[in-house]
Protein backbone atom coordinates (compact mmCIF):
# COMPACT_ATOMS: atom_id res chain seq x y z
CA UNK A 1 12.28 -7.65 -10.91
CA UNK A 2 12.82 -7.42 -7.03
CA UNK A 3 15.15 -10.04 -7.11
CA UNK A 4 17.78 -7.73 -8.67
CA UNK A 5 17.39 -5.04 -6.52
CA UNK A 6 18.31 -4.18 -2.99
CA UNK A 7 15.40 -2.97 -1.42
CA UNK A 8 17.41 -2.06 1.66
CA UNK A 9 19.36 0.36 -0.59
CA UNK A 10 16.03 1.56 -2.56
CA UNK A 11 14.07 2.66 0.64
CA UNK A 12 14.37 5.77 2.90
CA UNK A 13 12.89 3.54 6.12
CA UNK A 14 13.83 -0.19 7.02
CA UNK A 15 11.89 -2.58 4.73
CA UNK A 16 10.98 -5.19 7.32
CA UNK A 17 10.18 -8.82 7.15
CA UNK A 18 8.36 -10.47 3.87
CA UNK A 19 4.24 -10.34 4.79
CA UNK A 20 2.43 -12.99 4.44
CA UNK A 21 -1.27 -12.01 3.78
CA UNK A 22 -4.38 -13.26 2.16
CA UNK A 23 -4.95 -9.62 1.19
CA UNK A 24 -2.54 -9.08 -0.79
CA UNK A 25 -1.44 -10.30 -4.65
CA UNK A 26 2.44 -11.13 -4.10
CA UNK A 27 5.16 -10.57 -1.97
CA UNK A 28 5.28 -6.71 -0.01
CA UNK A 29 7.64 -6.78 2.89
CA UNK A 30 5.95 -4.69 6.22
CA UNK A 31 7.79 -2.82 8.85
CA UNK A 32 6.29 -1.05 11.61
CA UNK A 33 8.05 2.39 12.39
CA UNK A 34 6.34 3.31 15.09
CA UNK A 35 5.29 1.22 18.79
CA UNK A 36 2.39 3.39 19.94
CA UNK A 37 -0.96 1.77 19.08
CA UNK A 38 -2.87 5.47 18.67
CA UNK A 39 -0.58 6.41 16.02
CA UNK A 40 0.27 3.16 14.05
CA UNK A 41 2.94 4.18 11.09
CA UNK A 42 4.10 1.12 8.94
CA UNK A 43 6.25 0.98 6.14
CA UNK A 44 4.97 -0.94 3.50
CA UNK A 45 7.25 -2.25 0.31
CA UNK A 46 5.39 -3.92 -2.70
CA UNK A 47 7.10 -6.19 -5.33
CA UNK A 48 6.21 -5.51 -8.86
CA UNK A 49 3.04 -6.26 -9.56
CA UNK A 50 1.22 -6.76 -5.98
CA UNK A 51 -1.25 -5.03 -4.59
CA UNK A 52 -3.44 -5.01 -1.39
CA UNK A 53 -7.18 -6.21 -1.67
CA UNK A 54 -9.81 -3.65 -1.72
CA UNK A 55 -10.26 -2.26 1.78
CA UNK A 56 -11.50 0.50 3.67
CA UNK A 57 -10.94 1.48 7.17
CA UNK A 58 -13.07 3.12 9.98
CA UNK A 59 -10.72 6.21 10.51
CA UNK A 60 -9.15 6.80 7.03
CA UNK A 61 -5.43 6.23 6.00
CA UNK A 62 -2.74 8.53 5.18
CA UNK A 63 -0.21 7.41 2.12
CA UNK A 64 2.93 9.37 2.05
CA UNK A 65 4.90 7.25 -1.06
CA UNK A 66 8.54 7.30 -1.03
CA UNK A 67 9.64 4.93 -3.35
CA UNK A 68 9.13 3.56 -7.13
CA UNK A 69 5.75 3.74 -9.05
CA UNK A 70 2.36 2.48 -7.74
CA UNK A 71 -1.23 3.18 -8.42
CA UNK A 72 -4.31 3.93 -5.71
CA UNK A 73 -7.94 3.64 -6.63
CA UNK A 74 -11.17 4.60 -4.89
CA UNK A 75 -14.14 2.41 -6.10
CA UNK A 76 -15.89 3.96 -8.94
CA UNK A 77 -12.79 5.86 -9.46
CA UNK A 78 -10.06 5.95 -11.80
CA UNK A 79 -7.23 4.70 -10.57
CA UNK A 80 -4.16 7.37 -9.83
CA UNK A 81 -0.42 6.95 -10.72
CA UNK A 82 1.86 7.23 -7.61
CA UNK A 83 5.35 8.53 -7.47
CA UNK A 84 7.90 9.33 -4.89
CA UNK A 85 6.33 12.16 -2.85
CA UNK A 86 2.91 12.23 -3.49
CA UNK A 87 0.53 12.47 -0.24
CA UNK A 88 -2.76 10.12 -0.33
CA UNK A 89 -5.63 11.71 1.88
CA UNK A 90 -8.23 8.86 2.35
CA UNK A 91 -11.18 9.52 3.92
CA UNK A 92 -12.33 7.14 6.67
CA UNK A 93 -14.63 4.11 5.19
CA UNK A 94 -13.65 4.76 1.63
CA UNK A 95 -13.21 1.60 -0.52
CA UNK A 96 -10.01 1.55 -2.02
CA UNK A 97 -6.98 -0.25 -3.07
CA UNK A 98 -3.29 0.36 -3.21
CA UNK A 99 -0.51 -1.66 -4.51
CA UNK A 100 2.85 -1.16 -7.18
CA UNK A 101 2.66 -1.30 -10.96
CA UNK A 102 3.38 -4.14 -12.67
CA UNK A 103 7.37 -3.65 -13.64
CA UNK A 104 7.94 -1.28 -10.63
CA UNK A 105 8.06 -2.00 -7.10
CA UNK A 106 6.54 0.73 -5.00
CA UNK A 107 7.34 2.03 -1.44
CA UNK A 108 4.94 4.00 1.19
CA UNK A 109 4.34 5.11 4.89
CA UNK A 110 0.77 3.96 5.87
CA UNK A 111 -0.49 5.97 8.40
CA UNK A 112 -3.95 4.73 10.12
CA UNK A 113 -5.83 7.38 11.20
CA UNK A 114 -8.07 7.31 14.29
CA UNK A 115 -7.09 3.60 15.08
CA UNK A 116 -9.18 2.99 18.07
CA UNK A 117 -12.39 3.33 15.63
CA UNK A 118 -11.24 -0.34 14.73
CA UNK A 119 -9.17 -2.37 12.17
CA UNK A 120 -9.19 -2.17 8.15
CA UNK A 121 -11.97 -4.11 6.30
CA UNK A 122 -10.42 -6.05 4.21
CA UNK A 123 -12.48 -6.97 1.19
CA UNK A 124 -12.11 -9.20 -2.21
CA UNK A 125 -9.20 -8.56 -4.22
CA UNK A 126 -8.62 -6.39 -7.35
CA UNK A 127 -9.22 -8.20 -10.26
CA UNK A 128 -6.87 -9.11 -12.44
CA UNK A 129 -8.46 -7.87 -15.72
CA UNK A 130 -9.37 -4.50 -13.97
CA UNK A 131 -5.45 -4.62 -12.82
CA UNK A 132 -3.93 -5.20 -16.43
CA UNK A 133 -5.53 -2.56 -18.04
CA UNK A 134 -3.29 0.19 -16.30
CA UNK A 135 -0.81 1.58 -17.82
């Protein structure tokens, strides 16, 4: 569990301060690596088990995963397994989700794309049973 380990020590960027969110399952920790508003790059740490609510946003996102083992899912889609090192290309005002697997927590760079389009529509969470059945 995420208790026992030292996140500072398990990421590549600074983890942040603990998020609290509506749109999101659990605890995932948020730090924003860059200042300039046009090119918004946050790191984003998930405990095991969370997950972000389905969303999509107006410019598309870019996932570049550097830590533990998460999943991503378009809707209608399967979902994909995520390790460190795999790139996420989502195209602008795609509904999907994001989030770590359920005995892993899971570490990636979000990178908005084309910000000034507007923020992320955040929309109703993944559902538990849906979540569960990943392996």
């Amino acid at each position: 569990m995420t208790k026992n380990i030292d996140l500072s020590k398990e990421n590549l960027f600074p983890v942040g301060e603990l998020f609290n969110s509506e749109n999101f399952s659990g605890q995932v920790w948020l730090k924003m690596l860059t200042q300039d508003p046009s090119c918004p790059v946050a790191n984003v740490t998930f405990a095991p088990g969370c997950r972000n609510n389905w969303h999509w946003h107006h410019g598309g996102q870019l996932l570049l995963v550097t830590g533990g083992r998460g999943y991503y899912q378009e809707w209608g889609q399967p979902a994909r397994e995520l390790h460190p090192g795999d790139v996420v290309e989502i195209p602008a005002e795609v509904k999907h989700w994001h989030g770590a697997a359920p005995e892993s927590w899971f570490s990636h760079l979000a990178i908005e794309l084309h910000p000034e389009l507007g923020p992320a529509q955040w929309l109703e969470p993944v559902a538990d049973e849906d979540y569960s059945q990943l392996k």
